[in-house]
PDB file of N, CA and C in Angstrom:
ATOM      1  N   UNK A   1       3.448 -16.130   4.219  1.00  0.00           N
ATOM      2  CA  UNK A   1       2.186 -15.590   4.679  1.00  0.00           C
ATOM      3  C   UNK A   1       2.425 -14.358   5.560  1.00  0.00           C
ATOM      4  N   UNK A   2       3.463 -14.572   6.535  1.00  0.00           N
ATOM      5  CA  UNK A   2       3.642 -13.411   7.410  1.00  0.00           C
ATOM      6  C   UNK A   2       3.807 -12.118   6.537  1.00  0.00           C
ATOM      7  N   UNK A   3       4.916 -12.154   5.436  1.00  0.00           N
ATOM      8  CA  UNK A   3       5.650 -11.219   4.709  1.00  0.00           C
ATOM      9  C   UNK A   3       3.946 -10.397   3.960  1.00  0.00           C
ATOM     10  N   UNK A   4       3.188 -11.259   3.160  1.00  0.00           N
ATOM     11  CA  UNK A   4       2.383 -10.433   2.739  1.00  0.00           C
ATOM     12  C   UNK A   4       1.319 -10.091   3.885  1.00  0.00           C
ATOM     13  N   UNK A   5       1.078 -10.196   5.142  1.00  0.00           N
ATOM     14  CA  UNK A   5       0.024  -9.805   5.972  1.00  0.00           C
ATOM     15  C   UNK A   5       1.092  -8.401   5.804  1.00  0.00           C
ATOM     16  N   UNK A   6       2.961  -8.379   5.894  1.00  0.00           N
ATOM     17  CA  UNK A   6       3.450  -7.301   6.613  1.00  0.00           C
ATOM     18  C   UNK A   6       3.165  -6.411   5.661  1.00  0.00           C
ATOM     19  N   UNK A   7       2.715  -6.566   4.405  1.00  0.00           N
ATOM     20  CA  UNK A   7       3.189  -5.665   3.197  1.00  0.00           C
ATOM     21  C   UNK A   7       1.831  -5.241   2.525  1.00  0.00           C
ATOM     22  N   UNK A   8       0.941  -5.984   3.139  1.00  0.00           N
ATOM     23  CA  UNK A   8      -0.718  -5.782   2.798  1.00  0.00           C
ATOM     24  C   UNK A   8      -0.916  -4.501   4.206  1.00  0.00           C
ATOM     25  N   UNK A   9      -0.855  -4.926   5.738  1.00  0.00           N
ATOM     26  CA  UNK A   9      -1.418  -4.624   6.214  1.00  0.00           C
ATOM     27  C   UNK A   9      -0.546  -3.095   6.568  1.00  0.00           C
ATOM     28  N   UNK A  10       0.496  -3.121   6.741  1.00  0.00           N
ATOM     29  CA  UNK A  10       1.141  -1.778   7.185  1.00  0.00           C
ATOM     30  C   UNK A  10       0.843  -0.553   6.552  1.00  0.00           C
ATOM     31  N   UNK A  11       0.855  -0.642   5.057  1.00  0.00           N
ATOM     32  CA  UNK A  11       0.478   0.583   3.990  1.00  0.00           C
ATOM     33  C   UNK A  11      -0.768   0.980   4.784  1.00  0.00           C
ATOM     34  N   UNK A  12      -1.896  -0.259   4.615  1.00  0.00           N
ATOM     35  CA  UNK A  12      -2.767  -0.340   4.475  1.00  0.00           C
ATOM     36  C   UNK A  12      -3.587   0.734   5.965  1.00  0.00           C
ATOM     37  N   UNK A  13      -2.392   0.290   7.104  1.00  0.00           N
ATOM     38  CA  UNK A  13      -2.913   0.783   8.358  1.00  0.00           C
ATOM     39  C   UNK A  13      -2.660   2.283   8.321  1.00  0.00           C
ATOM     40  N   UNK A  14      -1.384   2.752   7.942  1.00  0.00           N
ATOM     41  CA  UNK A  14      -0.894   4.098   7.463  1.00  0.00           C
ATOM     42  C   UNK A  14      -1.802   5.064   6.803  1.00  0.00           C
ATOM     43  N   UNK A  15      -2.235   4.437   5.608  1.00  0.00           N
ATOM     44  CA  UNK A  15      -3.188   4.886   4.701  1.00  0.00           C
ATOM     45  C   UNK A  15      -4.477   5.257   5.453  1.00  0.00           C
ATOM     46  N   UNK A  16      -4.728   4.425   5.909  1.00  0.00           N
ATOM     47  CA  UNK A  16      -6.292   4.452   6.442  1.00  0.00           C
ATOM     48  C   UNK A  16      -6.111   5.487   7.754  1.00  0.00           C
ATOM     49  N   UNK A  17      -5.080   5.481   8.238  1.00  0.00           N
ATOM     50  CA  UNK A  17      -5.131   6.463   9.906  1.00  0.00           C
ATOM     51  C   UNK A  17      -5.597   7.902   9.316  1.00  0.00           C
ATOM     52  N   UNK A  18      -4.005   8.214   7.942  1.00  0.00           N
ATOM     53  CA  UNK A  18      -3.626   9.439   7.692  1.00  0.00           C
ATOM     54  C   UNK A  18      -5.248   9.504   7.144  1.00  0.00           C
ATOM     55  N   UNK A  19      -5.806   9.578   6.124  1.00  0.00           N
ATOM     56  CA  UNK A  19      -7.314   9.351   5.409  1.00  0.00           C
ATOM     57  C   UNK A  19      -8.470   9.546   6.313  1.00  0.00           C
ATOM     58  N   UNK A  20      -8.458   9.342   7.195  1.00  0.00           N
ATOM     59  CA  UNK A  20      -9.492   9.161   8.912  1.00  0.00           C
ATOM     60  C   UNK A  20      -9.085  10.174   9.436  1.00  0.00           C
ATOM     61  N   UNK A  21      -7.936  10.847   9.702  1.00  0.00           N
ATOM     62  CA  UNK A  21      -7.381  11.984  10.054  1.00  0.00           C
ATOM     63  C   UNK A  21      -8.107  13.439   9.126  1.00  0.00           C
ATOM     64  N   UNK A  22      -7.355  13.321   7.869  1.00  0.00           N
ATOM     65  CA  UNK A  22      -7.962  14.150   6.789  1.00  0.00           C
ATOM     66  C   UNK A  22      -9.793  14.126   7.050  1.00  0.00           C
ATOM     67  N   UNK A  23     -10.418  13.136   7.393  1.00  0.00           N
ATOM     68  CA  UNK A  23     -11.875  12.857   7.179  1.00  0.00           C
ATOM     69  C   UNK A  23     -12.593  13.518   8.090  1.00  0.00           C
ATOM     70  N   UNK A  24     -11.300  13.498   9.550  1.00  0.00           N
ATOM     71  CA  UNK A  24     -12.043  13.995  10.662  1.00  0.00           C
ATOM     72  C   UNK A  24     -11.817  15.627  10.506  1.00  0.00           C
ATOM     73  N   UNK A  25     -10.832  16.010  10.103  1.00  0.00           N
ATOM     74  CA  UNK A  25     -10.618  17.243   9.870  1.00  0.00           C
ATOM     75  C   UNK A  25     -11.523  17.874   9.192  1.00  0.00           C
ATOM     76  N   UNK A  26     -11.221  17.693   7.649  1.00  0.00           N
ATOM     77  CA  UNK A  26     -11.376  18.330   6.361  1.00  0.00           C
ATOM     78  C   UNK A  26     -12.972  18.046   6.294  1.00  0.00           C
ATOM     79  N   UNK A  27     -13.864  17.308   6.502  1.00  0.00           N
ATOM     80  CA  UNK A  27     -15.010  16.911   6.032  1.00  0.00           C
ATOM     81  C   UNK A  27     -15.824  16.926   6.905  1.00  0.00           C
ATOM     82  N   UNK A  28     -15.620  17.423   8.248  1.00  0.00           N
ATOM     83  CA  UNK A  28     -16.568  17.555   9.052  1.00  0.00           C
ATOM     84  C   UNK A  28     -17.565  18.587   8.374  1.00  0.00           C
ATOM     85  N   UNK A  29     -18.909  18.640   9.091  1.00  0.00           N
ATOM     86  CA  UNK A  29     -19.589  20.297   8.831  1.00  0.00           C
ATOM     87  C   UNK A  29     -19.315  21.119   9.495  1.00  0.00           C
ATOM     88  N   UNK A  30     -19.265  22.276   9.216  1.00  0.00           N
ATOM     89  CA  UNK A  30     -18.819  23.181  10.021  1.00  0.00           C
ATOM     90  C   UNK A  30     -19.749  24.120  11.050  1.00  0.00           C
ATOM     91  N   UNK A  31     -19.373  25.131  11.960  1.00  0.00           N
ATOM     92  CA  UNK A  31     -20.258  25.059  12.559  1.00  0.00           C
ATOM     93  C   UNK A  31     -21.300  26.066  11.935  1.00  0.00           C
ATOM     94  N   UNK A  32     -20.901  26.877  10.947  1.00  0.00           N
ATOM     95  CA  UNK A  32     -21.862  27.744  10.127  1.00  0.00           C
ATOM     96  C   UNK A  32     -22.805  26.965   9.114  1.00  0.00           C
ATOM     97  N   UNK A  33     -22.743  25.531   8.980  1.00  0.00           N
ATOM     98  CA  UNK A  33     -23.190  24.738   7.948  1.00  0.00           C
ATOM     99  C   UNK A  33     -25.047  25.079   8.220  1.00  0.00           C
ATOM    100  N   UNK A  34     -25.891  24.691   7.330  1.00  0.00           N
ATOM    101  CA  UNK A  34     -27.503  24.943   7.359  1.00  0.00           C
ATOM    102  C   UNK A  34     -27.617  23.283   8.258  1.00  0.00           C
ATOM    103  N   UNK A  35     -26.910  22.836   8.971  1.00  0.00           N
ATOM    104  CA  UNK A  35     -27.229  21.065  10.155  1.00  0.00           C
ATOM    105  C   UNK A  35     -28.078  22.031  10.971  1.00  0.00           C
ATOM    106  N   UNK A  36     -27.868  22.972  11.425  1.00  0.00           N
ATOM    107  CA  UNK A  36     -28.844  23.234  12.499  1.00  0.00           C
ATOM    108  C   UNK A  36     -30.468  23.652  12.249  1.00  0.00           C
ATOM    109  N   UNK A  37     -30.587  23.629  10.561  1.00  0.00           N
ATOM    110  CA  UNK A  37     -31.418  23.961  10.658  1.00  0.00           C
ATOM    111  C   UNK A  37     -32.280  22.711  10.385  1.00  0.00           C
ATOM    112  N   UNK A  38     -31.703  21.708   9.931  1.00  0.00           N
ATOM    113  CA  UNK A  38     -32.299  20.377  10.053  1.00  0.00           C
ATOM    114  C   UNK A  38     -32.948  19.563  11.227  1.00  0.00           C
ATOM    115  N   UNK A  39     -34.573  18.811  11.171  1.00  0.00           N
ATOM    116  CA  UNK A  39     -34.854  18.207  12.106  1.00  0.00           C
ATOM    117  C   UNK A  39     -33.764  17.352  12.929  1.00  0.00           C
ATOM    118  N   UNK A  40     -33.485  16.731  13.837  1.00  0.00           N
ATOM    119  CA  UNK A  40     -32.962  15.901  14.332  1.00  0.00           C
ATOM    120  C   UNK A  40     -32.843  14.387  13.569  1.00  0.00           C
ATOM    121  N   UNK A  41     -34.355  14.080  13.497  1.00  0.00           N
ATOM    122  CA  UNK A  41     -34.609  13.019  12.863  1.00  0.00           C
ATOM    123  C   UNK A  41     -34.208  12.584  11.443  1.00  0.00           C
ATOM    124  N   UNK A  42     -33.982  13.657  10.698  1.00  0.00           N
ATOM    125  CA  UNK A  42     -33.394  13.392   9.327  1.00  0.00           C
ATOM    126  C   UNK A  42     -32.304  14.524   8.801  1.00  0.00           C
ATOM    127  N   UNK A  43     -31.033  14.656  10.405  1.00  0.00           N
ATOM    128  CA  UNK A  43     -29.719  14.824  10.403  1.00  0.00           C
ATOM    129  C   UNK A  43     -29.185  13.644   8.780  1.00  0.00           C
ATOM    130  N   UNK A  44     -29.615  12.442   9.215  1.00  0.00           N
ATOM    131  CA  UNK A  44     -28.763  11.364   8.456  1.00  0.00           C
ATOM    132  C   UNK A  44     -28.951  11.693   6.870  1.00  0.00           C
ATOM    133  N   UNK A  45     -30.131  12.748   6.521  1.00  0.00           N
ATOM    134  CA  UNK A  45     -30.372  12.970   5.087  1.00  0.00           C
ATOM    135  C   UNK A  45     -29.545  13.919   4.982  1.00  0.00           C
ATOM    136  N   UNK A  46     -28.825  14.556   5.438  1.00  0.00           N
ATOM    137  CA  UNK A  46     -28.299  15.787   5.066  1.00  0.00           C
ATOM    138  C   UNK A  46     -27.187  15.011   4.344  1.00  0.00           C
ATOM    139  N   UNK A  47     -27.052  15.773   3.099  1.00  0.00           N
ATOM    140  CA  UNK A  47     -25.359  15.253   2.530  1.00  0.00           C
ATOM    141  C   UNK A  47     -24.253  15.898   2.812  1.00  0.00           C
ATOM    142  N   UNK A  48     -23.845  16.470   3.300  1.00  0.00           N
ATOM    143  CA  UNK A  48     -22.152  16.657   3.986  1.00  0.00           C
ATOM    144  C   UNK A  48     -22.662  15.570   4.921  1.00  0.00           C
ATOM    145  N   UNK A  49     -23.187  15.763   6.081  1.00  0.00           N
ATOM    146  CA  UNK A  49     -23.383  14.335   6.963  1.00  0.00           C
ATOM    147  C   UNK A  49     -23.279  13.461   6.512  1.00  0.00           C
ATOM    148  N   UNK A  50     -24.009  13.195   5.386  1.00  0.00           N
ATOM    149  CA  UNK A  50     -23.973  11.792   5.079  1.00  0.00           C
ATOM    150  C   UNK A  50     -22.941  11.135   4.602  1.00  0.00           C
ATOM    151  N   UNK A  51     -21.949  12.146   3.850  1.00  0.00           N
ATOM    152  CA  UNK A  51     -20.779  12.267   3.163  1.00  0.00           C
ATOM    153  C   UNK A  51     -19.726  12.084   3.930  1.00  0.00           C
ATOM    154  N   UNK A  52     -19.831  12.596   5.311  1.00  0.00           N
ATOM    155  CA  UNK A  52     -18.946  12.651   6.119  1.00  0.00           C
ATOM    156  C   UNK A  52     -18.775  11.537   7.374  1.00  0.00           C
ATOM    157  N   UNK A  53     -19.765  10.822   7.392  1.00  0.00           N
ATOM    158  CA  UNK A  53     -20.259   9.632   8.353  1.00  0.00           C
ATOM    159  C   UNK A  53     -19.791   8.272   7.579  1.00  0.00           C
ATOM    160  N   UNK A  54     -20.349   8.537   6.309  1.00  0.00           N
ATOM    161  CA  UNK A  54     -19.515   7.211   5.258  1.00  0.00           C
ATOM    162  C   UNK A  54     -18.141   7.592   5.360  1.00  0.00           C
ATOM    163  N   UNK A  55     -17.597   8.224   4.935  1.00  0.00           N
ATOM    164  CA  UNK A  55     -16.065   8.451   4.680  1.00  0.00           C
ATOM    165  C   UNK A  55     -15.568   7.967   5.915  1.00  0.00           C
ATOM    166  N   UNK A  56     -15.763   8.303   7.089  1.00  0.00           N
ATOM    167  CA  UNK A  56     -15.363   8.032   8.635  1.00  0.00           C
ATOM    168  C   UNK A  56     -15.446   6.791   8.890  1.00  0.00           C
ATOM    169  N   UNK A  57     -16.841   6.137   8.516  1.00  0.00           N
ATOM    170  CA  UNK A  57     -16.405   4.955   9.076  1.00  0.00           C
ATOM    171  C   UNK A  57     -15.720   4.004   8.057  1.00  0.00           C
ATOM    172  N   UNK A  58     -15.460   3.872   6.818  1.00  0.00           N
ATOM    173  CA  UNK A  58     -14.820   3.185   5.693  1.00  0.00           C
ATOM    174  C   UNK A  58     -13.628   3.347   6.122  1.00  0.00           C
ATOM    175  N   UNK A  59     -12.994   4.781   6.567  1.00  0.00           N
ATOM    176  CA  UNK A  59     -11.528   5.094   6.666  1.00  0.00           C
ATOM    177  C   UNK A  59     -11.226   4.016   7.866  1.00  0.00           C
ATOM    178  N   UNK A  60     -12.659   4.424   9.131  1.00  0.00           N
ATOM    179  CA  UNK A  60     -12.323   3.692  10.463  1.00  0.00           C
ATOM    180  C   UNK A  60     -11.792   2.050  10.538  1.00  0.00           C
ATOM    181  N   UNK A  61     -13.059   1.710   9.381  1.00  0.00           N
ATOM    182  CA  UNK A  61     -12.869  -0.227   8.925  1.00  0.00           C
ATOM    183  C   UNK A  61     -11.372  -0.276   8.241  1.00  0.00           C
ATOM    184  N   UNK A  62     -11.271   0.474   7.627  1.00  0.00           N
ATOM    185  CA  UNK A  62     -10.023   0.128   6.546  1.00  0.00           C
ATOM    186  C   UNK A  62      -8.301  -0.293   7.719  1.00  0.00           C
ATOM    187  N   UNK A  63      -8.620   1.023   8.519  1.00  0.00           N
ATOM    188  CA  UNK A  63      -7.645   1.043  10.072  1.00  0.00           C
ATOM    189  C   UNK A  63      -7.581  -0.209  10.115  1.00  0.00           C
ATOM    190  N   UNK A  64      -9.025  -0.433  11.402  1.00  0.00           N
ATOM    191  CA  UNK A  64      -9.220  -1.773  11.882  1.00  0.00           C
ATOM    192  C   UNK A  64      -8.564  -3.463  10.936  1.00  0.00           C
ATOM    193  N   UNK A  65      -8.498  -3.320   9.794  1.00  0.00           N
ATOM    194  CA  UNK A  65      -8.172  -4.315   8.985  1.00  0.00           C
ATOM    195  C   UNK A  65      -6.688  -4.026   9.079  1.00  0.00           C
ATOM    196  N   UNK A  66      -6.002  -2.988   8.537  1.00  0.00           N
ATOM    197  CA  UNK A  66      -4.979  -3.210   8.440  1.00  0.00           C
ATOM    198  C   UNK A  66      -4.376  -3.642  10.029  1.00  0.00           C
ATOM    199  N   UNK A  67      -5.037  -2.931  10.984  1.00  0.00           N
ATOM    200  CA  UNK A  67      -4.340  -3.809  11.792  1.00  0.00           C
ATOM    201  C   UNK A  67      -4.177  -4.597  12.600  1.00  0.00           C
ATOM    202  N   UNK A  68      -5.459  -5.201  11.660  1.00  0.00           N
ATOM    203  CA  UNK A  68      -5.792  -6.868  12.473  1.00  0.00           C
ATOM    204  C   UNK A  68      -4.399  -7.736  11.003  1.00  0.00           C
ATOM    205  N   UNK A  69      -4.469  -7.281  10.079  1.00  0.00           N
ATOM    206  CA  UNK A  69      -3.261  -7.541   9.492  1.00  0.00           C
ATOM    207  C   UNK A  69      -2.199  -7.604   9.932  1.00  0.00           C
ATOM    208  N   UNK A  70      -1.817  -6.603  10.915  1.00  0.00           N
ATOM    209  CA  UNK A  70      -0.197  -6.422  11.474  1.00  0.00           C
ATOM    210  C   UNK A  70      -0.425  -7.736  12.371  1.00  0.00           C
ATOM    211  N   UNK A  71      -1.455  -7.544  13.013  1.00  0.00           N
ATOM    212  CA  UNK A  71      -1.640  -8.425  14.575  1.00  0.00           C
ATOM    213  C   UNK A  71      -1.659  -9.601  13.769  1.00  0.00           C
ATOM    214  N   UNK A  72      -1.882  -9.930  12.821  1.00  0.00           N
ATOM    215  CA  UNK A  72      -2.121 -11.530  12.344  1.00  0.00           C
ATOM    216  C   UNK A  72      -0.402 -11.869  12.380  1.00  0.00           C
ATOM    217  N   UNK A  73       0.237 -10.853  11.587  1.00  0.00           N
ATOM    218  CA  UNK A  73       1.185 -10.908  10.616  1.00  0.00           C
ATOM    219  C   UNK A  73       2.743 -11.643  12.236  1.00  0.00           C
ATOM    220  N   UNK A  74       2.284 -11.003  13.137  1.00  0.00           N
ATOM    221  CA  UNK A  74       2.990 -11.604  14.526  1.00  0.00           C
ATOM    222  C   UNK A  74       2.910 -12.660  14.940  1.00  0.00           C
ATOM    223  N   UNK A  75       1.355 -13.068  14.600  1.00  0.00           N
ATOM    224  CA  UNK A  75       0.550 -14.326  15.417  1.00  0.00           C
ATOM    225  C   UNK A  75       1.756 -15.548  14.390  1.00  0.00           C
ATOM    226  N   UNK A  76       1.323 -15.426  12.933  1.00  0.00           N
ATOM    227  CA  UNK A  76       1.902 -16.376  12.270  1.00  0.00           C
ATOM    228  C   UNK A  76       3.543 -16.822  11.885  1.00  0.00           C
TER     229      UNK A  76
END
């Protein structure tokens, strides 16, 4: 059990940092993007936002798992 938490969760944590990294970088909007010309209230319709808020937090969960994986992978 330990061996596959080590071999599930390590890639898994790697993957997801580097990916969250790229997400925060590469996919933000930029500051010339048409966001400013959007209400406040329906920021969340815009698609780069929207594009870029999913990607972030999937990458963020994916982290969090892998390394509640590592942390398991000690416990057991």
């Amino acid at each position: 059990m330990k061996i596959l938490f080590l071999l599930v969760g390590g890639p898994l944590f790697m993957i997801a940092v580097a990916a969250h990294i790229y997400v925060k970088i590469k996919l933000r909007p930029k500051d010339d993007s048409d966001l400013d010309d959007c209400y406040w209230e329906f920021e969340e319709s815009h698609p780069q936002l929207a594009k870029y808020n999913k990607w972030s937090q999937a990458t963020f969960v994916a982290a969090i798992i892998g390394a509640l994986l590592l942390f398991l992978s000690l416990v057991f």
